[in-house]
PDB file of N, CA and C in Angstrom:
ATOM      1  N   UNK A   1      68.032 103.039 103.237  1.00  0.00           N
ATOM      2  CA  UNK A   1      68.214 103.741 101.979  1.00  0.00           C
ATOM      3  C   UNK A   1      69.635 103.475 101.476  1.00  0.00           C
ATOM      4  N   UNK A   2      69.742 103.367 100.603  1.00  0.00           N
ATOM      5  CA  UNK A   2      71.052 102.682  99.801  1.00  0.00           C
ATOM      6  C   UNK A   2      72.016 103.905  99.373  1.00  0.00           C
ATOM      7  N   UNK A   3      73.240 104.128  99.328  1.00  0.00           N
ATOM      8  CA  UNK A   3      73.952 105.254  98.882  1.00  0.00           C
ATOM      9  C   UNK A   3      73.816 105.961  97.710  1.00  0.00           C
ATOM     10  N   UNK A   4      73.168 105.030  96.897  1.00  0.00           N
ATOM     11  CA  UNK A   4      72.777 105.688  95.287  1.00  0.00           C
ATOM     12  C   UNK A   4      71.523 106.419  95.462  1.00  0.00           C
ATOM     13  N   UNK A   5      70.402 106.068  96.214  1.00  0.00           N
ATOM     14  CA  UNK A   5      69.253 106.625  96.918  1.00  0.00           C
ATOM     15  C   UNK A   5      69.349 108.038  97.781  1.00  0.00           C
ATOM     16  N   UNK A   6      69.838 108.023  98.745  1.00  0.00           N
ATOM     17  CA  UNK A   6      70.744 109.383  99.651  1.00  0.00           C
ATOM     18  C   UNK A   6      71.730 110.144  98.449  1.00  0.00           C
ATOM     19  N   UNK A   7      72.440 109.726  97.574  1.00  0.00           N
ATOM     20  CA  UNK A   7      72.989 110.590  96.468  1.00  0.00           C
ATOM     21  C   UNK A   7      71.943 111.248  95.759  1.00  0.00           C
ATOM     22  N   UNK A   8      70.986 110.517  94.867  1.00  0.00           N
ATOM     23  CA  UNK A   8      69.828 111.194  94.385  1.00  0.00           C
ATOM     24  C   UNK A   8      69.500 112.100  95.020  1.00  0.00           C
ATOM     25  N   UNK A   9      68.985 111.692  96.285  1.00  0.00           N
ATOM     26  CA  UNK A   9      68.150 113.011  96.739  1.00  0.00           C
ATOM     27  C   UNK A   9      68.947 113.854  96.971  1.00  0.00           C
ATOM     28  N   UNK A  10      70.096 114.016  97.701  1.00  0.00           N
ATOM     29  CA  UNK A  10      71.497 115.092  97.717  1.00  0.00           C
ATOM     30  C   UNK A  10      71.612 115.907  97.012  1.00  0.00           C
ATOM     31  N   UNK A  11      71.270 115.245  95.328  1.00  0.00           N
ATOM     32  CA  UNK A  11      71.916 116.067  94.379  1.00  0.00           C
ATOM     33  C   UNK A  11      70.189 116.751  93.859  1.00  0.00           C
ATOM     34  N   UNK A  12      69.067 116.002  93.949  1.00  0.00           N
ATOM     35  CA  UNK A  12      67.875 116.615  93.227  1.00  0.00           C
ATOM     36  C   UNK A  12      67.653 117.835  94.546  1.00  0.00           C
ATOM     37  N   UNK A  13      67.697 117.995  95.756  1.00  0.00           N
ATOM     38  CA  UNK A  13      67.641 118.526  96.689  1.00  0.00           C
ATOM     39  C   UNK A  13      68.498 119.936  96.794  1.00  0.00           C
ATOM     40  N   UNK A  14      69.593 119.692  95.674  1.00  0.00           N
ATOM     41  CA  UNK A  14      70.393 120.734  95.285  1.00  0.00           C
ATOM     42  C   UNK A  14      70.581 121.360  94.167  1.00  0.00           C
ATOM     43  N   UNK A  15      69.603 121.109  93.181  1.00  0.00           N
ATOM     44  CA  UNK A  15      69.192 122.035  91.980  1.00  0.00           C
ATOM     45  C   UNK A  15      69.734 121.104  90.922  1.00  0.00           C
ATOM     46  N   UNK A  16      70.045 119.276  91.243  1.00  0.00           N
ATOM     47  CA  UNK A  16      71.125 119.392  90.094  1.00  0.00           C
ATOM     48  C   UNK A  16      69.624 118.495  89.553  1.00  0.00           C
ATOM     49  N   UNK A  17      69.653 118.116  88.293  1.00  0.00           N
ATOM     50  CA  UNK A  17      68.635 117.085  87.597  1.00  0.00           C
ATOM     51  C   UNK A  17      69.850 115.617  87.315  1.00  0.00           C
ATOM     52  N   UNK A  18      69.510 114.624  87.848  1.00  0.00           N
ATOM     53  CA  UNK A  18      69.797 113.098  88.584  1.00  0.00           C
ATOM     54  C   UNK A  18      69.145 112.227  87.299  1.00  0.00           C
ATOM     55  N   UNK A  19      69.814 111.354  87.274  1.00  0.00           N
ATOM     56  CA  UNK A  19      69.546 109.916  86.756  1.00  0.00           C
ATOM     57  C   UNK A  19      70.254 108.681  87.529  1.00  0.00           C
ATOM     58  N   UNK A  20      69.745 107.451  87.409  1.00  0.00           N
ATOM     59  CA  UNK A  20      70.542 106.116  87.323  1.00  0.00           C
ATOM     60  C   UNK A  20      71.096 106.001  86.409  1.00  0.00           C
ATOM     61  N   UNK A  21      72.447 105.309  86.128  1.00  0.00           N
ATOM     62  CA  UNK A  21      72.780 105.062  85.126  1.00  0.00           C
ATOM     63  C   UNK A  21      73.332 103.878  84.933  1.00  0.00           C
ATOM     64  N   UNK A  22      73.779 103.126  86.705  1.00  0.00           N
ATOM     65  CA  UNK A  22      74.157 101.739  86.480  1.00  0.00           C
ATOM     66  C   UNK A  22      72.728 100.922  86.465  1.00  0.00           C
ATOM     67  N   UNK A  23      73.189  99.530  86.068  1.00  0.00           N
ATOM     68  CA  UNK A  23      71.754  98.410  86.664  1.00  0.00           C
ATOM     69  C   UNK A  23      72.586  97.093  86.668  1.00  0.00           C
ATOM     70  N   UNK A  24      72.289  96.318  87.303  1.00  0.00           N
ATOM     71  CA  UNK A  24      72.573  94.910  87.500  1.00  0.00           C
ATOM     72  C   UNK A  24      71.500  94.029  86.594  1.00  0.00           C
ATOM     73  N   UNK A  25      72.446  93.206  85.973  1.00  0.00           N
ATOM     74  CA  UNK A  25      72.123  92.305  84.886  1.00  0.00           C
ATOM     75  C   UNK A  25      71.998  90.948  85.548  1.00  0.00           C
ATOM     76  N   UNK A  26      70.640  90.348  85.621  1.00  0.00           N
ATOM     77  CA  UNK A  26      70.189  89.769  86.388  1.00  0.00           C
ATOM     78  C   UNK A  26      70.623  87.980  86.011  1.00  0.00           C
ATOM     79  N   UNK A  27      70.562  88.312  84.647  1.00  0.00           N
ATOM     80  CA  UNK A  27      70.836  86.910  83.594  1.00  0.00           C
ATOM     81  C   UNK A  27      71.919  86.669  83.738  1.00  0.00           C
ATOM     82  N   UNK A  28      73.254  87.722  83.165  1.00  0.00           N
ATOM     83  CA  UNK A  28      74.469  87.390  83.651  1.00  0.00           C
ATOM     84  C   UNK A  28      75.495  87.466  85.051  1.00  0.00           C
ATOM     85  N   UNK A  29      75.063  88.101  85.912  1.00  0.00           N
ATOM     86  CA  UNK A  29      75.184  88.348  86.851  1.00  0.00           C
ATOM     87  C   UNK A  29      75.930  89.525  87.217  1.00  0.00           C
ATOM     88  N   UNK A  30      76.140  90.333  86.277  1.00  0.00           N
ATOM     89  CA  UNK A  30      76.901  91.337  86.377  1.00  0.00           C
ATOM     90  C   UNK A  30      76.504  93.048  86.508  1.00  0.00           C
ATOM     91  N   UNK A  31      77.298  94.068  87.000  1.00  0.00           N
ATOM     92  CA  UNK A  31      77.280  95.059  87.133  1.00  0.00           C
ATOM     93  C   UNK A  31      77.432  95.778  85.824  1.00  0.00           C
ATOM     94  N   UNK A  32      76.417  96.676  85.422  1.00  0.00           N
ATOM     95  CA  UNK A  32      77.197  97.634  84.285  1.00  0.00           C
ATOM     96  C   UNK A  32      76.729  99.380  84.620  1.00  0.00           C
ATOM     97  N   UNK A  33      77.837  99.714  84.352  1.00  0.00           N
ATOM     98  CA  UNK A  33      77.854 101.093  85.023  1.00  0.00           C
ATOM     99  C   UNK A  33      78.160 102.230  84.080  1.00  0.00           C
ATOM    100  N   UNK A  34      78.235 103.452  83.977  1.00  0.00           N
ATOM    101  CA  UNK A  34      78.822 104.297  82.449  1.00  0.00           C
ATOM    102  C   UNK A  34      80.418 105.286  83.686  1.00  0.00           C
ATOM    103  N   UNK A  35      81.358 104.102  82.943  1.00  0.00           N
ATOM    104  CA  UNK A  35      82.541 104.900  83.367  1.00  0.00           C
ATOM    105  C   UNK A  35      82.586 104.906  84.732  1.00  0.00           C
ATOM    106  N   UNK A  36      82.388 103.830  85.379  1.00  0.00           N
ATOM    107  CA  UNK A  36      82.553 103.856  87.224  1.00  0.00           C
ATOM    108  C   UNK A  36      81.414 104.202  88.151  1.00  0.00           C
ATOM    109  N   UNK A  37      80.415 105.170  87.177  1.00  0.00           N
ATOM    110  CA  UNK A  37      79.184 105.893  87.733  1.00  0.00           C
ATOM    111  C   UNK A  37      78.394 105.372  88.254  1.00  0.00           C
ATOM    112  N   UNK A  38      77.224 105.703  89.140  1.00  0.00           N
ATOM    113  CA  UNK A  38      76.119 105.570  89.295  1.00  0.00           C
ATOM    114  C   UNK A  38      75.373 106.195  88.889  1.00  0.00           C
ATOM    115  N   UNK A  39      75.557 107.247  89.097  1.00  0.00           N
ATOM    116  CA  UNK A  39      74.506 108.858  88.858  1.00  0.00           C
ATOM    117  C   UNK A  39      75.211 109.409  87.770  1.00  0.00           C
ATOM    118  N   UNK A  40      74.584 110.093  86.530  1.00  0.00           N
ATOM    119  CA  UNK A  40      74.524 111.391  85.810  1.00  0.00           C
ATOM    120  C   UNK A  40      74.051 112.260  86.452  1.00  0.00           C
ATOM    121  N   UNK A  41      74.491 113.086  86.757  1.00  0.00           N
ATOM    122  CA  UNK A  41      73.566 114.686  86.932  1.00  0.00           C
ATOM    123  C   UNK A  41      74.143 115.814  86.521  1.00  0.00           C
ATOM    124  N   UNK A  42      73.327 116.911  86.321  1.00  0.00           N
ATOM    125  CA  UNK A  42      73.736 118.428  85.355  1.00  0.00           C
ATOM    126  C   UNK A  42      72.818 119.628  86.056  1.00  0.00           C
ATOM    127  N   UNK A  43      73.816 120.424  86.107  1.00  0.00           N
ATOM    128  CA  UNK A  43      72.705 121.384  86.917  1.00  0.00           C
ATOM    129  C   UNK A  43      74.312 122.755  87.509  1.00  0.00           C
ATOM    130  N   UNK A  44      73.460 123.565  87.914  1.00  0.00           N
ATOM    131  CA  UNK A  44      75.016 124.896  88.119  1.00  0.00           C
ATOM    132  C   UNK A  44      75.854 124.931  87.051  1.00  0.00           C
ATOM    133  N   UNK A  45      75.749 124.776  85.515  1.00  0.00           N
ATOM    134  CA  UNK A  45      76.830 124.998  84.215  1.00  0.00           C
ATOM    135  C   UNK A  45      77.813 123.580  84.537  1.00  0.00           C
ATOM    136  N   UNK A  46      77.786 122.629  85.130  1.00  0.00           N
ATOM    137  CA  UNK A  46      78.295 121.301  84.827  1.00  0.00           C
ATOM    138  C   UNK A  46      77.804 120.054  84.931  1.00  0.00           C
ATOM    139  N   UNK A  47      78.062 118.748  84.448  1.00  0.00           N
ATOM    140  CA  UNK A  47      77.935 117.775  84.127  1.00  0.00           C
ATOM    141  C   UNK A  47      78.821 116.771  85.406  1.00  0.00           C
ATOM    142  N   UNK A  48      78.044 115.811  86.051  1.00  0.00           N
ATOM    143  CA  UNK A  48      78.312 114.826  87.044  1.00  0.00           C
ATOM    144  C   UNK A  48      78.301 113.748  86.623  1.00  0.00           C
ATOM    145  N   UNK A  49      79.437 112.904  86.975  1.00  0.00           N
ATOM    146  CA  UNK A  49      79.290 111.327  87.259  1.00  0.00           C
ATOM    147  C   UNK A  49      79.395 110.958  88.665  1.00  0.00           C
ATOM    148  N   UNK A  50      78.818 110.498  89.072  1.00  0.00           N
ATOM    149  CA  UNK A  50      78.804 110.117  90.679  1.00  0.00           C
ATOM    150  C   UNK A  50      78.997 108.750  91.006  1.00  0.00           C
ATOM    151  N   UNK A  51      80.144 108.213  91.878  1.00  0.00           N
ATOM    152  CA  UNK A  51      80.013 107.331  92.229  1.00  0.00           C
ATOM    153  C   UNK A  51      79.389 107.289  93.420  1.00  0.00           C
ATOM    154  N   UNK A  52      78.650 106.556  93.932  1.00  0.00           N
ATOM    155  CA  UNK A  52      77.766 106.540  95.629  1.00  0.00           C
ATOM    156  C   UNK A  52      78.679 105.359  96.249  1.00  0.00           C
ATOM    157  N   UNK A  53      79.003 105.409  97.350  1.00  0.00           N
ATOM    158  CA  UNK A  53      79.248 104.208  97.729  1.00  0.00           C
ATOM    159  C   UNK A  53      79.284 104.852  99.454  1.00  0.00           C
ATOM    160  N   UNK A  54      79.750 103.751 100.593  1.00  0.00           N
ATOM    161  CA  UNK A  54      79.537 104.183 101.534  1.00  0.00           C
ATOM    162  C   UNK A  54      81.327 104.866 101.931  1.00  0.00           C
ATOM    163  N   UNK A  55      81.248 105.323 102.897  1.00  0.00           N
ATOM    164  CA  UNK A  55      82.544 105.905 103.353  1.00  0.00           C
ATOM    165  C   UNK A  55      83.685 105.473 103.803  1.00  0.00           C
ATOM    166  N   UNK A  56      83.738 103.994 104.282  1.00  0.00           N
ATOM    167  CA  UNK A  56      84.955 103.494 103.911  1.00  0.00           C
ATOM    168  C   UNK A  56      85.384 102.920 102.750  1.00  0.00           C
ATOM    169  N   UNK A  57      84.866 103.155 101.710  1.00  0.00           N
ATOM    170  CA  UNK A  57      85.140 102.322 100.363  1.00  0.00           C
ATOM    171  C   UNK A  57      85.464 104.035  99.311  1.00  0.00           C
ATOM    172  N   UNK A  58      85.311 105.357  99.923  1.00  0.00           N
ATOM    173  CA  UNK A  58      86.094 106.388  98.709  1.00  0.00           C
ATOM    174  C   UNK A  58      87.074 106.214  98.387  1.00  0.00           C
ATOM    175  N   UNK A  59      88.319 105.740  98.907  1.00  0.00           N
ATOM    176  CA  UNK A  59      89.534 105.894  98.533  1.00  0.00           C
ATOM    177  C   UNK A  59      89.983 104.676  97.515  1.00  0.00           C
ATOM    178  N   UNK A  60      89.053 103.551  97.905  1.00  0.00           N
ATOM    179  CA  UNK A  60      89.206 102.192  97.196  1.00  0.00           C
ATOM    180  C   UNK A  60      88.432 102.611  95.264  1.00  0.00           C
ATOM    181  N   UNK A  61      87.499 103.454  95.513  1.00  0.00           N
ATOM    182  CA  UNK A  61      86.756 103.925  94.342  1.00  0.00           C
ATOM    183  C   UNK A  61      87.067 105.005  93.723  1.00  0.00           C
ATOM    184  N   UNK A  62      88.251 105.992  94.487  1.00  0.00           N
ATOM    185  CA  UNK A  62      88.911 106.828  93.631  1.00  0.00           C
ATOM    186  C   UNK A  62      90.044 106.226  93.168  1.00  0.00           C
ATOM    187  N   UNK A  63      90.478 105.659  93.628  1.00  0.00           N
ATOM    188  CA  UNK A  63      91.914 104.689  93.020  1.00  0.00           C
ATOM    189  C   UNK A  63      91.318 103.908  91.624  1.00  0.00           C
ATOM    190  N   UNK A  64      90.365 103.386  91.580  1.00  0.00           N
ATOM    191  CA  UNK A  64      89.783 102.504  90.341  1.00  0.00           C
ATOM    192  C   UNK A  64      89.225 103.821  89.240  1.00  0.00           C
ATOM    193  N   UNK A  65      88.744 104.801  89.792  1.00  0.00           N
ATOM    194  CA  UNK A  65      88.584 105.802  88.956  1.00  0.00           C
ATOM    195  C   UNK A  65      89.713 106.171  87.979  1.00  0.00           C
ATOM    196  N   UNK A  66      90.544 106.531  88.951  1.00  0.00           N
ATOM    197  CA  UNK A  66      91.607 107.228  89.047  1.00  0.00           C
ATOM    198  C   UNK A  66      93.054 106.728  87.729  1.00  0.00           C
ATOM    199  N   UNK A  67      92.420 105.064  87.573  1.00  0.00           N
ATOM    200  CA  UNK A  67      93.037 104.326  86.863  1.00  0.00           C
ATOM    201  C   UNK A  67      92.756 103.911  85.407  1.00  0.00           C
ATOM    202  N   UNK A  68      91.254 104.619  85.539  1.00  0.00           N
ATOM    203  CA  UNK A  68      90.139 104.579  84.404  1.00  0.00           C
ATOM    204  C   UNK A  68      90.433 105.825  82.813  1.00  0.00           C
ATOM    205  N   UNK A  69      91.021 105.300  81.871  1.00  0.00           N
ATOM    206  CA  UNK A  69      91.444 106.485  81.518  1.00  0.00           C
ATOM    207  C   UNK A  69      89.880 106.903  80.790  1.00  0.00           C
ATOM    208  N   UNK A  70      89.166 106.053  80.542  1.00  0.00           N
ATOM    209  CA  UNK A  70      87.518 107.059  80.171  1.00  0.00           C
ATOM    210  C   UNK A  70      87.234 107.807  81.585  1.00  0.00           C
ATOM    211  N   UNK A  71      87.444 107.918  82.637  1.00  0.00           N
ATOM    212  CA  UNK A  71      86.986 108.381  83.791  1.00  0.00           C
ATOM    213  C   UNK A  71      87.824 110.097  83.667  1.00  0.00           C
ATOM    214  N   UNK A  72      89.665 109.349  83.665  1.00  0.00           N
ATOM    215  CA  UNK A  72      90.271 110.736  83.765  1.00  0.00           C
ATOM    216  C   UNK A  72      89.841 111.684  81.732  1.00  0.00           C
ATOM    217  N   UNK A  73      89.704 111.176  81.258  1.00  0.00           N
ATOM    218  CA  UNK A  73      89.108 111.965  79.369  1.00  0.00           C
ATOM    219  C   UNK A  73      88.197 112.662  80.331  1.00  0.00           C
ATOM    220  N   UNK A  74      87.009 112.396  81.006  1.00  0.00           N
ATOM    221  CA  UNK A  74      85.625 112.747  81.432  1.00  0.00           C
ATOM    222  C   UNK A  74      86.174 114.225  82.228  1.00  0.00           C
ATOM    223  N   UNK A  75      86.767 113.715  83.205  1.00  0.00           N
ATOM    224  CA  UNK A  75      87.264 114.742  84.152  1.00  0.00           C
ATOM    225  C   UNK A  75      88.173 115.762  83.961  1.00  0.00           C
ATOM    226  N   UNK A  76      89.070 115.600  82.531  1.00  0.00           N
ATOM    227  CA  UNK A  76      89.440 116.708  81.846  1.00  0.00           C
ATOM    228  C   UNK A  76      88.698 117.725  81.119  1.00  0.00           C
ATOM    229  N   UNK A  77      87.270 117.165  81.282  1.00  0.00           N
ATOM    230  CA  UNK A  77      86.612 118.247  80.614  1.00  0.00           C
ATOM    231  C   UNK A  77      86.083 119.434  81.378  1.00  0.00           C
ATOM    232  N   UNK A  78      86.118 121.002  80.647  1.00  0.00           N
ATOM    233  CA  UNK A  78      86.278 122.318  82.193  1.00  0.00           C
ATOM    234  C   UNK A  78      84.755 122.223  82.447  1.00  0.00           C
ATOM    235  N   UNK A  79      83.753 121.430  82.410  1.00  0.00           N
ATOM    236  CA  UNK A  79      82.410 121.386  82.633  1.00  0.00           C
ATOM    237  C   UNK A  79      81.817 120.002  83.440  1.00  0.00           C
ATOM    238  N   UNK A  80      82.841 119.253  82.918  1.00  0.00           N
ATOM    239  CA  UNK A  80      82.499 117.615  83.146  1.00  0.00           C
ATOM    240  C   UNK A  80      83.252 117.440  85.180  1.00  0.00           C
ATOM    241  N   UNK A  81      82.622 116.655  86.037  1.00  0.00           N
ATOM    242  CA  UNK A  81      83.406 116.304  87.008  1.00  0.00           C
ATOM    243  C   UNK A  81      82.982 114.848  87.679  1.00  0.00           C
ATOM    244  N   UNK A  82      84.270 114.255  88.037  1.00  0.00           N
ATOM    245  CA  UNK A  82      83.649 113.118  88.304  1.00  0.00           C
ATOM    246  C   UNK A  82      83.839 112.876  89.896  1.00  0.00           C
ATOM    247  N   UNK A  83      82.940 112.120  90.686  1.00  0.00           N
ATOM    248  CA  UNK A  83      82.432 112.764  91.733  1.00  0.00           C
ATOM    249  C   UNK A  83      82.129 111.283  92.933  1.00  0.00           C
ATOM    250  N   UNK A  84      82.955 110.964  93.680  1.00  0.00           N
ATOM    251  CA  UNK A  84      82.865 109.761  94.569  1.00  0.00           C
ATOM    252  C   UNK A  84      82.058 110.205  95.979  1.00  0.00           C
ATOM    253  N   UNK A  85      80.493 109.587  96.137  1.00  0.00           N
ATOM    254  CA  UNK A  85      79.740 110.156  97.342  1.00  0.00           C
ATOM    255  C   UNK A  85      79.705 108.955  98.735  1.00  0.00           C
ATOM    256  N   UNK A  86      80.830 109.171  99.176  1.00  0.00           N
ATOM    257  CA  UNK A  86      80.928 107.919 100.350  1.00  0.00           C
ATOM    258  C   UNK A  86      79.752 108.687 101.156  1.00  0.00           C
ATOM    259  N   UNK A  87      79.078 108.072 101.370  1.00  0.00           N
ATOM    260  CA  UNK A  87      77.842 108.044 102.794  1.00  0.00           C
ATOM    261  C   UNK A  87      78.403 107.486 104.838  1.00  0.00           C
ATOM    262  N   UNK A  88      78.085 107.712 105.411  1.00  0.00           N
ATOM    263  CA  UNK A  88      78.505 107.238 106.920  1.00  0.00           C
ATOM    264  C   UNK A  88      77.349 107.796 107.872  1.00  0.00           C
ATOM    265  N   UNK A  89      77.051 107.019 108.683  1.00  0.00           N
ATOM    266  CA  UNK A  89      76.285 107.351 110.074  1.00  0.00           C
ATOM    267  C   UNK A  89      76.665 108.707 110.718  1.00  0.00           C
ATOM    268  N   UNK A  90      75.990 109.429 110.642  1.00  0.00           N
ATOM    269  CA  UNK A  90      76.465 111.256 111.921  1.00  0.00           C
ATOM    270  C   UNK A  90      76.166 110.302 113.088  1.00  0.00           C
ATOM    271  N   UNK A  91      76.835 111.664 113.744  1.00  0.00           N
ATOM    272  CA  UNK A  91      76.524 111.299 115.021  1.00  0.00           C
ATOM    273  C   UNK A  91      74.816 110.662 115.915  1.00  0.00           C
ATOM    274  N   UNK A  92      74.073 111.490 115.535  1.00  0.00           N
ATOM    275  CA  UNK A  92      72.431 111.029 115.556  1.00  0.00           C
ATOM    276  C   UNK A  92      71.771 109.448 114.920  1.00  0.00           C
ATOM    277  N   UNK A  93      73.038 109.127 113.861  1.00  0.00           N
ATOM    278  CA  UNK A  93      72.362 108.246 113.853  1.00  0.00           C
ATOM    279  C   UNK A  93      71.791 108.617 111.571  1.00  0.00           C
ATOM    280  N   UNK A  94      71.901 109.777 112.033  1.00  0.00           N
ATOM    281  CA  UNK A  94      71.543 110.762 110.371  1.00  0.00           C
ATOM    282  C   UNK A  94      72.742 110.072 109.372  1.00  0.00           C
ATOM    283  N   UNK A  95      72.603 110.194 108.263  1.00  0.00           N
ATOM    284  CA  UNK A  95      73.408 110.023 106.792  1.00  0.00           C
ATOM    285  C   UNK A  95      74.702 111.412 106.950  1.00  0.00           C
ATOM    286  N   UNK A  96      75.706 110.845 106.638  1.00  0.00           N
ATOM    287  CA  UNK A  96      76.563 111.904 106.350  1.00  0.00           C
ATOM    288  C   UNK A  96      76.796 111.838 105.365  1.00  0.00           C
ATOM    289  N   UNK A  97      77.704 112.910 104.555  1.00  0.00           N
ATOM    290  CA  UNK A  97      78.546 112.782 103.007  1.00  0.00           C
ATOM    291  C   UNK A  97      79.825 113.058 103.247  1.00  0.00           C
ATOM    292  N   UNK A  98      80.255 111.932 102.743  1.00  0.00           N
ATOM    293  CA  UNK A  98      82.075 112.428 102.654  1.00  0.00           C
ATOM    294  C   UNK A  98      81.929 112.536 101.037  1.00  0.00           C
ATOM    295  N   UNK A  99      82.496 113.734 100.520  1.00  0.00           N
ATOM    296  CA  UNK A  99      82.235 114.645  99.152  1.00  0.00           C
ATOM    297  C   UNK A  99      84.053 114.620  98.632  1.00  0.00           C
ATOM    298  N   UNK A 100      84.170 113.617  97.803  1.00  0.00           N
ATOM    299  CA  UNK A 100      85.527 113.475  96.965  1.00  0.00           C
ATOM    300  C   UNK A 100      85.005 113.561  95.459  1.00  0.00           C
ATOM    301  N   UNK A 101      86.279 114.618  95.091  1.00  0.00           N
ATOM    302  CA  UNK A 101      85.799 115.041  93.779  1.00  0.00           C
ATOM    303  C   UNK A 101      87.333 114.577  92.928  1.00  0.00           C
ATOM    304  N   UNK A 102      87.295 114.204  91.610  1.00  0.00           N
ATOM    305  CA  UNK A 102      88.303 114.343  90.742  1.00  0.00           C
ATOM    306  C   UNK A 102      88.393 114.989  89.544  1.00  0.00           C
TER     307      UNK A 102
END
């Protein structure tokens, strides 16, 4: 299961309502994403952008956020949050979440 996959369910599993929002452009070869995101989601009185990625790559994806001034506009808003979901192996062998927020 892919980190954008384990995010979905994370967040539909937790009352929030989920979308995709990146896709890979097959013709040109490129990534397009809205503002760093993977995920939209809304749910508890706020608005999510989620990045998914796995858990050694949060700090590399809050720094690019972080540098994004549509990312920090987004995250100034008192409703809006933008939201990096590194994934990692538990101990069992299970999905973990390392949960970085900006």
């Amino acid at each position: 299961m892919s980190p954008t996959q384990r995010t979905l369910k994370y967040l539909r599993d937790n009352g929030y309502t989920a979308v995709v929002v990146a896709s890979w452009n097959a013709f040109s070869k490129t990534r397009r994403d809205v503002f760093c995101a993977d995920i939209l989601a809304f749910g508890h009185g706020e608005v999510l952008l989620v990045n998914a990625t796995d858990a050694t790559s949060v700090s590399k994806r809050l720094a690019k956020a972080n540098a994004n001034a549509d990312v920090l506009a987004w995250a100034a808003q008192p409703w809006a949050k933008f939201v990096v979901a590194g994934w990692k192996k538990g101990v069992r062998g299970d999905a973990g979440l390392v949960w970085r927020v900006l």
